[in-house]
PDB file of N, CA and C in Angstrom:
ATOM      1  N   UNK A   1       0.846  -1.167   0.000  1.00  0.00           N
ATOM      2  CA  UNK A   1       0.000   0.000   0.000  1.00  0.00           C
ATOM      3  C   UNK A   1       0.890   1.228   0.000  1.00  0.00           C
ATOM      4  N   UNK A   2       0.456   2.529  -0.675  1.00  0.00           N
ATOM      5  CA  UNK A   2       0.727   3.259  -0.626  1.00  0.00           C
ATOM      6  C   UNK A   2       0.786   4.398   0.155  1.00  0.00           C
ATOM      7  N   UNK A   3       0.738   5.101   0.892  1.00  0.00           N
ATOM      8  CA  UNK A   3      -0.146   6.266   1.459  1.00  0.00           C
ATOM      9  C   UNK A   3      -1.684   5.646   1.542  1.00  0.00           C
ATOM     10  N   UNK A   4      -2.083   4.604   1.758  1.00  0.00           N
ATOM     11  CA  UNK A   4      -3.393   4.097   2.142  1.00  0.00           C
ATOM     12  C   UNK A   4      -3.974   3.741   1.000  1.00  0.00           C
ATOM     13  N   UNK A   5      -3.475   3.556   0.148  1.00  0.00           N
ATOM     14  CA  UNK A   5      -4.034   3.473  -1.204  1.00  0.00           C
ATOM     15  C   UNK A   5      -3.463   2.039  -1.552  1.00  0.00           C
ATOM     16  N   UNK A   6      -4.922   1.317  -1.806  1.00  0.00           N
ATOM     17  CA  UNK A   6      -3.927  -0.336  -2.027  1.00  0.00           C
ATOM     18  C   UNK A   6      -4.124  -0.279  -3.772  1.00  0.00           C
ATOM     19  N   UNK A   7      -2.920  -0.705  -3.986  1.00  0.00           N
ATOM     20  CA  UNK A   7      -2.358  -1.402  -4.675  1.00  0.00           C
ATOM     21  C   UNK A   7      -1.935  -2.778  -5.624  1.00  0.00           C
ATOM     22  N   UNK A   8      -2.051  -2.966  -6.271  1.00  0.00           N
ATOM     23  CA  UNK A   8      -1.750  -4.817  -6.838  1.00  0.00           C
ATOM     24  C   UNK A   8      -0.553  -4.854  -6.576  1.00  0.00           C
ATOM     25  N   UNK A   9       0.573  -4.104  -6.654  1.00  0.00           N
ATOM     26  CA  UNK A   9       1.732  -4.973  -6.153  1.00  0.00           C
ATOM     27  C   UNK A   9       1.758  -5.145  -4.714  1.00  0.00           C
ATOM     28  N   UNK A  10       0.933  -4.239  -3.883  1.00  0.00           N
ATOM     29  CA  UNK A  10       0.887  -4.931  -2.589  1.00  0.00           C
ATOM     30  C   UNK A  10       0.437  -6.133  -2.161  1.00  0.00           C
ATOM     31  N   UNK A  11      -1.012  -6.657  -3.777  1.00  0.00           N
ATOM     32  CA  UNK A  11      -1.603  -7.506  -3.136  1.00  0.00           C
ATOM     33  C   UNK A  11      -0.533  -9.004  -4.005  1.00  0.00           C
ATOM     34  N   UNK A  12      -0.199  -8.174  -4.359  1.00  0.00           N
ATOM     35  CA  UNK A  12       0.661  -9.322  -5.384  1.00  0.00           C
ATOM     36  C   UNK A  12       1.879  -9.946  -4.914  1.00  0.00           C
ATOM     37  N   UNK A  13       2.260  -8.916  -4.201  1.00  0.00           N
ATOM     38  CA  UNK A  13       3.476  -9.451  -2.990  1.00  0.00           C
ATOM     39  C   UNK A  13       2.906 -10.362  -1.976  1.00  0.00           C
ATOM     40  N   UNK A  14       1.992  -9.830  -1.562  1.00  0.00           N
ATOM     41  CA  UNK A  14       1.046 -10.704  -0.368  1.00  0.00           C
ATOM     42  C   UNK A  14       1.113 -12.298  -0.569  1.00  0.00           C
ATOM     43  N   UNK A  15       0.509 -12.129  -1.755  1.00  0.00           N
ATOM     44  CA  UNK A  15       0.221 -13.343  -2.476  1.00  0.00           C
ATOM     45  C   UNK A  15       1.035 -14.157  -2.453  1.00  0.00           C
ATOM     46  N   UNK A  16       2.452 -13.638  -3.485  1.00  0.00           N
ATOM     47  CA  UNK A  16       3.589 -14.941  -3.180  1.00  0.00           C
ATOM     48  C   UNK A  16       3.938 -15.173  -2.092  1.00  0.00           C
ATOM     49  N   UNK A  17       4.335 -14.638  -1.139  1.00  0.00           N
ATOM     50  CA  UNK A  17       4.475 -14.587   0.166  1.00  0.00           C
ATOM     51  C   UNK A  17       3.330 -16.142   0.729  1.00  0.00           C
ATOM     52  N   UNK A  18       2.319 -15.370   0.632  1.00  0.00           N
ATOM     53  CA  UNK A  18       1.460 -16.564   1.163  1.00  0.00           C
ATOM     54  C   UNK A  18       1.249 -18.114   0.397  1.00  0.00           C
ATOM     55  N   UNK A  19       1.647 -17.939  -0.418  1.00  0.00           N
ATOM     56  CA  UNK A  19       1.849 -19.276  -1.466  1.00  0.00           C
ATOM     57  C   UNK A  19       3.039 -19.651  -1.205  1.00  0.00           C
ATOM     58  N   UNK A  20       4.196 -19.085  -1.054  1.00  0.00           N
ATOM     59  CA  UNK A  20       5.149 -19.311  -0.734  1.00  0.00           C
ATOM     60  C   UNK A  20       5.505 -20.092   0.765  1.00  0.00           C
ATOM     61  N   UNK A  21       4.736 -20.102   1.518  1.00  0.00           N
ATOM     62  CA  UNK A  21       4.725 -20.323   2.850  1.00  0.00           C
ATOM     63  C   UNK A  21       3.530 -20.655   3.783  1.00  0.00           C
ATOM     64  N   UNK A  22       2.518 -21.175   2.453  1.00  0.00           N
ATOM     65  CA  UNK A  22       0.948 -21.519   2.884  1.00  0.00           C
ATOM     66  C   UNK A  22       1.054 -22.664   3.404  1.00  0.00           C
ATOM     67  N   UNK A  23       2.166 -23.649   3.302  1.00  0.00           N
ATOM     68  CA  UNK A  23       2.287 -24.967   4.389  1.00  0.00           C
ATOM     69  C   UNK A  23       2.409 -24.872   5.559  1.00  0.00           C
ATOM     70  N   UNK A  24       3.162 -23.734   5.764  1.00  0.00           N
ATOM     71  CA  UNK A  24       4.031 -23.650   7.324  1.00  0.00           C
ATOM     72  C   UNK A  24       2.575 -22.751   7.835  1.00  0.00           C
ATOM     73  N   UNK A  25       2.077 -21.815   7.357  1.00  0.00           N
ATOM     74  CA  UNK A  25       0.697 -20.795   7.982  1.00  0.00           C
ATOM     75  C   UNK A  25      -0.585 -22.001   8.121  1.00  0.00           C
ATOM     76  N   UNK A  26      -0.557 -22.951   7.266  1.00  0.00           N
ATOM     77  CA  UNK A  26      -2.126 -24.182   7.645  1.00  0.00           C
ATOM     78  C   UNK A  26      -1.173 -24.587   9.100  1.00  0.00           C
ATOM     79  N   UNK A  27      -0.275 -25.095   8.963  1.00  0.00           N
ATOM     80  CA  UNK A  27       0.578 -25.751  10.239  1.00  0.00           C
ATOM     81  C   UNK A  27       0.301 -24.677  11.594  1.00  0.00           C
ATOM     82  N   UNK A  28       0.827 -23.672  11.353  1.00  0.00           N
ATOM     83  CA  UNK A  28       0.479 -22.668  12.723  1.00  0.00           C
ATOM     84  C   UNK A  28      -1.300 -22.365  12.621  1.00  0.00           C
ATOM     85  N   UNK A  29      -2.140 -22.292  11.929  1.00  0.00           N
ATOM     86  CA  UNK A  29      -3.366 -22.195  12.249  1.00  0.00           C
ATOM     87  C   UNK A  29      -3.711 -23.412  12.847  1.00  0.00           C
ATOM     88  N   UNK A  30      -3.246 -24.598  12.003  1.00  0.00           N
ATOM     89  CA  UNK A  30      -4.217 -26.293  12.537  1.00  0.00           C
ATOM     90  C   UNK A  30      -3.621 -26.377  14.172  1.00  0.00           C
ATOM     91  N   UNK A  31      -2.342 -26.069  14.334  1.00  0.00           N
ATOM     92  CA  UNK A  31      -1.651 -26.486  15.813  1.00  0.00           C
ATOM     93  C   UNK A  31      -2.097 -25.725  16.991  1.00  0.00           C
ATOM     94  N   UNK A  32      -2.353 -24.387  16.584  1.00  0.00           N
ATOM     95  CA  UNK A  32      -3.261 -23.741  17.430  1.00  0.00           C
ATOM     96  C   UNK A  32      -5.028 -23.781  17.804  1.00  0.00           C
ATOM     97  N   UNK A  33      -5.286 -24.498  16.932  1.00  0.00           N
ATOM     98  CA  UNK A  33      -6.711 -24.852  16.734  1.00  0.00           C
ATOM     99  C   UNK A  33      -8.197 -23.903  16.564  1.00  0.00           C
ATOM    100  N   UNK A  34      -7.789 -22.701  17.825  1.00  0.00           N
ATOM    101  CA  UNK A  34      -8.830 -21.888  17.456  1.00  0.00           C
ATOM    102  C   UNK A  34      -8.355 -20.453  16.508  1.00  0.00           C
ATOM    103  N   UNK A  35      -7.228 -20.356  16.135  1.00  0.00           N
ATOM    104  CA  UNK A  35      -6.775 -19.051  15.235  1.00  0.00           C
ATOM    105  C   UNK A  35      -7.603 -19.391  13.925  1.00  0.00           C
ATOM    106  N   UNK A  36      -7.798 -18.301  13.509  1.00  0.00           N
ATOM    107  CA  UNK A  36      -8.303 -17.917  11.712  1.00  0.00           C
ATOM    108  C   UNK A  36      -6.827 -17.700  10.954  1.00  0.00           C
ATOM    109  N   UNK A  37      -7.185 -18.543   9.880  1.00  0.00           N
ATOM    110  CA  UNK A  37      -6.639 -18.384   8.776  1.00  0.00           C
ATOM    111  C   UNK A  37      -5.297 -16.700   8.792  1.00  0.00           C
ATOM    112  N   UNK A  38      -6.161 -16.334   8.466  1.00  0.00           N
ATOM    113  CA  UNK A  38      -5.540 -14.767   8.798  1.00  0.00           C
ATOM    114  C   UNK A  38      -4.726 -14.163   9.784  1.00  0.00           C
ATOM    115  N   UNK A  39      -5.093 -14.747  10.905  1.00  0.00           N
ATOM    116  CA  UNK A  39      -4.140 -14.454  12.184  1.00  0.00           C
ATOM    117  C   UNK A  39      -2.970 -15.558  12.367  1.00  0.00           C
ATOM    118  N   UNK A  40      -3.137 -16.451  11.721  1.00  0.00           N
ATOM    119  CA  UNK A  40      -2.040 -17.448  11.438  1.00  0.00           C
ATOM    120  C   UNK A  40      -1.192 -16.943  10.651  1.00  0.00           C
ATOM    121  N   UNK A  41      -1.589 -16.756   9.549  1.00  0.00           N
ATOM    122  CA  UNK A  41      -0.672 -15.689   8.369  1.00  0.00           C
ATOM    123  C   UNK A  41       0.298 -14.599   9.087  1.00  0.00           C
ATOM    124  N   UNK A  42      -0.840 -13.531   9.685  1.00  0.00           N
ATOM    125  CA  UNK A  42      -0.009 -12.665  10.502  1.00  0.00           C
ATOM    126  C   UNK A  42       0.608 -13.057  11.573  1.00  0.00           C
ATOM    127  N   UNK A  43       0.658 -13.979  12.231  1.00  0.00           N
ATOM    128  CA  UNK A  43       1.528 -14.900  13.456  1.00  0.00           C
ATOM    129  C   UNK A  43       2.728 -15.226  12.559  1.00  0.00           C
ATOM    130  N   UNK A  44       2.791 -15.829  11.530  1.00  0.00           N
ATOM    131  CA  UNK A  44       3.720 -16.565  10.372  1.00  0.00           C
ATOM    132  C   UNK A  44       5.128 -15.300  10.443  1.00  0.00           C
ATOM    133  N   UNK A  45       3.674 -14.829   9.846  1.00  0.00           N
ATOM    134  CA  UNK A  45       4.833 -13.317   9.134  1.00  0.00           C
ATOM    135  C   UNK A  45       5.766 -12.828  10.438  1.00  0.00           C
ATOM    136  N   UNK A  46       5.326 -12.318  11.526  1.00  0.00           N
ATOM    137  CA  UNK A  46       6.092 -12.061  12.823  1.00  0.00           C
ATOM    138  C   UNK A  46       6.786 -12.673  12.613  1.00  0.00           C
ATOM    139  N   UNK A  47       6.478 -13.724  12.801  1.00  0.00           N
ATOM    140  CA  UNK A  47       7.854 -14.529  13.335  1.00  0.00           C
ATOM    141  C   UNK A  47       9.022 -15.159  12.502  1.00  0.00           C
ATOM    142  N   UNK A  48       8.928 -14.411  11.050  1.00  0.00           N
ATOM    143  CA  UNK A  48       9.719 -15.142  10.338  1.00  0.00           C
ATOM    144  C   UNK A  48      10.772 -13.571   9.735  1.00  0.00           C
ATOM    145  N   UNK A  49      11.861 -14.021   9.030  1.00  0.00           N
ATOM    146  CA  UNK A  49      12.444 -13.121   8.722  1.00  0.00           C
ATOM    147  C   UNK A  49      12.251 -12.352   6.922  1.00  0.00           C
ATOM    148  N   UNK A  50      11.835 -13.867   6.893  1.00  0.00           N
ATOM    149  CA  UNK A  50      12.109 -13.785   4.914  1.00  0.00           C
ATOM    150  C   UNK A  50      11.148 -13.530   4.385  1.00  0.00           C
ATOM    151  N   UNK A  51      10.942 -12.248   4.315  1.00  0.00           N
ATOM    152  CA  UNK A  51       9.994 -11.281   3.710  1.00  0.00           C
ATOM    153  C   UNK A  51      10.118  -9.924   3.269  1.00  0.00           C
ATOM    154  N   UNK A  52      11.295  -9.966   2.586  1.00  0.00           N
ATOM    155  CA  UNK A  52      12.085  -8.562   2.156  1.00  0.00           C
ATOM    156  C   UNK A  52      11.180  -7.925   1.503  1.00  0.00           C
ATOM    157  N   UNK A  53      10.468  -8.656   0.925  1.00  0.00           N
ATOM    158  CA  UNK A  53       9.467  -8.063  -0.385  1.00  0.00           C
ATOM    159  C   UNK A  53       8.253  -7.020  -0.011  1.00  0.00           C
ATOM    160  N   UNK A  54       7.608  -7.522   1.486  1.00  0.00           N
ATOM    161  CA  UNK A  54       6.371  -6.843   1.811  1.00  0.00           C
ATOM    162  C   UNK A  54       6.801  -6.892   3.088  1.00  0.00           C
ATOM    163  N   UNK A  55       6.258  -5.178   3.772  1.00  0.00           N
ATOM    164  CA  UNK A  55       6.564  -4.809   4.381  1.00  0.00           C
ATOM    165  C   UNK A  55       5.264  -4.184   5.147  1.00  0.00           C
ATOM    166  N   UNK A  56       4.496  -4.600   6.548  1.00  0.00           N
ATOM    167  CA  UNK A  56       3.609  -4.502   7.205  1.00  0.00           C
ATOM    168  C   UNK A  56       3.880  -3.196   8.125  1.00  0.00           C
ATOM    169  N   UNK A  57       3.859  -2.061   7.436  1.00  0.00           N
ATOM    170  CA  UNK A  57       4.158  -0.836   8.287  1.00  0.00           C
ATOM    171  C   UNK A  57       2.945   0.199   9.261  1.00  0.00           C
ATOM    172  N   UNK A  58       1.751  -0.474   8.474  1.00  0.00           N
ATOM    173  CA  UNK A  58       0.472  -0.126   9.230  1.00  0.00           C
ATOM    174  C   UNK A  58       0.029  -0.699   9.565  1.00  0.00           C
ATOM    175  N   UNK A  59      -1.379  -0.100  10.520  1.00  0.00           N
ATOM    176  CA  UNK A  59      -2.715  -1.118  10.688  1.00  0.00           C
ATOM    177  C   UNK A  59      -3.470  -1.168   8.930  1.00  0.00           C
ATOM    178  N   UNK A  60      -3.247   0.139   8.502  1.00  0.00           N
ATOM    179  CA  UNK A  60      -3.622  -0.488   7.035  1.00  0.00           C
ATOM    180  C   UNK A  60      -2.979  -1.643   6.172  1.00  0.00           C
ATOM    181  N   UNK A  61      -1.889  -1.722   6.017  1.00  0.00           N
ATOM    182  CA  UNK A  61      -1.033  -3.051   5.691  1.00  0.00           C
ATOM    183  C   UNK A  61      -1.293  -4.311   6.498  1.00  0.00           C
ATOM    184  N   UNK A  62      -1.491  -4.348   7.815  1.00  0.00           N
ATOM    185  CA  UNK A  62      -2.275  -5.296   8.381  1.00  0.00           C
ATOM    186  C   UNK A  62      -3.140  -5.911   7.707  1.00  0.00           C
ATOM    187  N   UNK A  63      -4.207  -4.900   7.728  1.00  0.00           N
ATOM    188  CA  UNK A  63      -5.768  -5.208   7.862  1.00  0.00           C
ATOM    189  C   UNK A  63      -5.635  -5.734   6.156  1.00  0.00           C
ATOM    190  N   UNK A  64      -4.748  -5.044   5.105  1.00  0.00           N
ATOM    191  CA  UNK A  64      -5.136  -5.733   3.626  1.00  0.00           C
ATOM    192  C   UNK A  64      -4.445  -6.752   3.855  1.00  0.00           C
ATOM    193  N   UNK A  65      -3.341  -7.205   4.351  1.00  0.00           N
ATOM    194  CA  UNK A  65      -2.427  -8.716   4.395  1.00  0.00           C
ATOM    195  C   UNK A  65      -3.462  -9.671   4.874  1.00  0.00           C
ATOM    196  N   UNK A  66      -4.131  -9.571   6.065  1.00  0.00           N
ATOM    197  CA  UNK A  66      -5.091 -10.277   6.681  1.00  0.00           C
ATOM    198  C   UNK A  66      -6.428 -10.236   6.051  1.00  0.00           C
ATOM    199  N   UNK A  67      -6.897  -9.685   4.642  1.00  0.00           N
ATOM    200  CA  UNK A  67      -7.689  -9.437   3.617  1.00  0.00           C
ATOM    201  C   UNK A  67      -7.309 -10.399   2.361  1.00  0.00           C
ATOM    202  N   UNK A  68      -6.251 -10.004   2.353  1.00  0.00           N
ATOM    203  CA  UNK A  68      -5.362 -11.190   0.697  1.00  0.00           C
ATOM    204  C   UNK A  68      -5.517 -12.606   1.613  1.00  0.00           C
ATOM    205  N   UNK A  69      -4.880 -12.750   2.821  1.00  0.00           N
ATOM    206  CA  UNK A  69      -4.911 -13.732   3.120  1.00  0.00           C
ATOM    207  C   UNK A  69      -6.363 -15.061   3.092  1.00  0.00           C
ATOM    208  N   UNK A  70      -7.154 -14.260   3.826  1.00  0.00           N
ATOM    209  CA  UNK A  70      -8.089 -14.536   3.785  1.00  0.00           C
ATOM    210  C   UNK A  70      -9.235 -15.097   2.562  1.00  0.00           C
ATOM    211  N   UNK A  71      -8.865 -14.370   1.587  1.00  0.00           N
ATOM    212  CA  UNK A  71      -9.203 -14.833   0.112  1.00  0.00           C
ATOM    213  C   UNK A  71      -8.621 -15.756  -0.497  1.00  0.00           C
ATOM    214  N   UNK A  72      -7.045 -15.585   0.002  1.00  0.00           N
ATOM    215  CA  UNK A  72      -6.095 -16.631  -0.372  1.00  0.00           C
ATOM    216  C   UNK A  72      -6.329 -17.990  -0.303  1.00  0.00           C
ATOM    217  N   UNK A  73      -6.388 -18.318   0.902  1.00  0.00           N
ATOM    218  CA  UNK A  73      -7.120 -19.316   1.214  1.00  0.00           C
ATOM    219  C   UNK A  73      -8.152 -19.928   1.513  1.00  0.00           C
ATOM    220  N   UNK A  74      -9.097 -19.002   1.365  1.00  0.00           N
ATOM    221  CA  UNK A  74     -10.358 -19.299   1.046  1.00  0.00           C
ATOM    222  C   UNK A  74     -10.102 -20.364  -0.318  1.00  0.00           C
ATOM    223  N   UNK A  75      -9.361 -19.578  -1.641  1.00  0.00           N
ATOM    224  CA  UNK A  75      -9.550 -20.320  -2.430  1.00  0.00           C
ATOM    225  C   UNK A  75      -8.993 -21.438  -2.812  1.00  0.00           C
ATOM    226  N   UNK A  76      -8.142 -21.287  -2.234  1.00  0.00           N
ATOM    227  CA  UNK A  76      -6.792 -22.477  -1.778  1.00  0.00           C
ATOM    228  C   UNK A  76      -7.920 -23.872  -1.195  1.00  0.00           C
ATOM    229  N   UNK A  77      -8.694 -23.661   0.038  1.00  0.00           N
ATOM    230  CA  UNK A  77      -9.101 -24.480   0.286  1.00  0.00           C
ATOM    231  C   UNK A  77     -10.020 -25.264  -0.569  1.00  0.00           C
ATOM    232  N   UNK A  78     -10.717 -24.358  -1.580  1.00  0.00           N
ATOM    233  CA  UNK A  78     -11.643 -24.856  -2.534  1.00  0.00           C
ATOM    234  C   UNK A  78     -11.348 -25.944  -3.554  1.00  0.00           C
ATOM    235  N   UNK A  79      -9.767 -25.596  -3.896  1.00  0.00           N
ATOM    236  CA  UNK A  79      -9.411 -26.737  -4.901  1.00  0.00           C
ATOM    237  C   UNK A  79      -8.599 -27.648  -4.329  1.00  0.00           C
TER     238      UNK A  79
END
């Protein structure tokens, strides 16, 4: 995001990111049992280093990461 203004390469970064590392984020959502999808993602991301690409500097960057995510795997789960 920009100045609050989202973006496709924000959501596009998101994306690989979360494809990139959608094994290890089902793993921290399933092991915790009651987290969402989304707060697993953002638990992931904390705690990891390798994410040069996207950079969570707001609650707006939050709230769209935990937005992509959420769609992400929504559709992820579908197929």
């Amino acid at each position: 995001m920009i100045n609050g203004i989202i973006t496709f390469d924000f959501d596009i970064k998101a994306l690989h990111y979360l494809n990139s590392n959608s094994r290890y984020i089902k793993a921290t959502a399933d092991a915790s049992g009651d987290t969402d999808i989304a707060s697993a993602a953002l638990q992931y991301y904390k705690s990891t280093t390798n994410h040069p690409d996207i950079q969570l500097e707001n609650e707006a960057d939050v709230n769209r990461f935990k937005h992509v995510a959420r769609r992400f795997f929504s559709e992820f789960s579908q197929n």
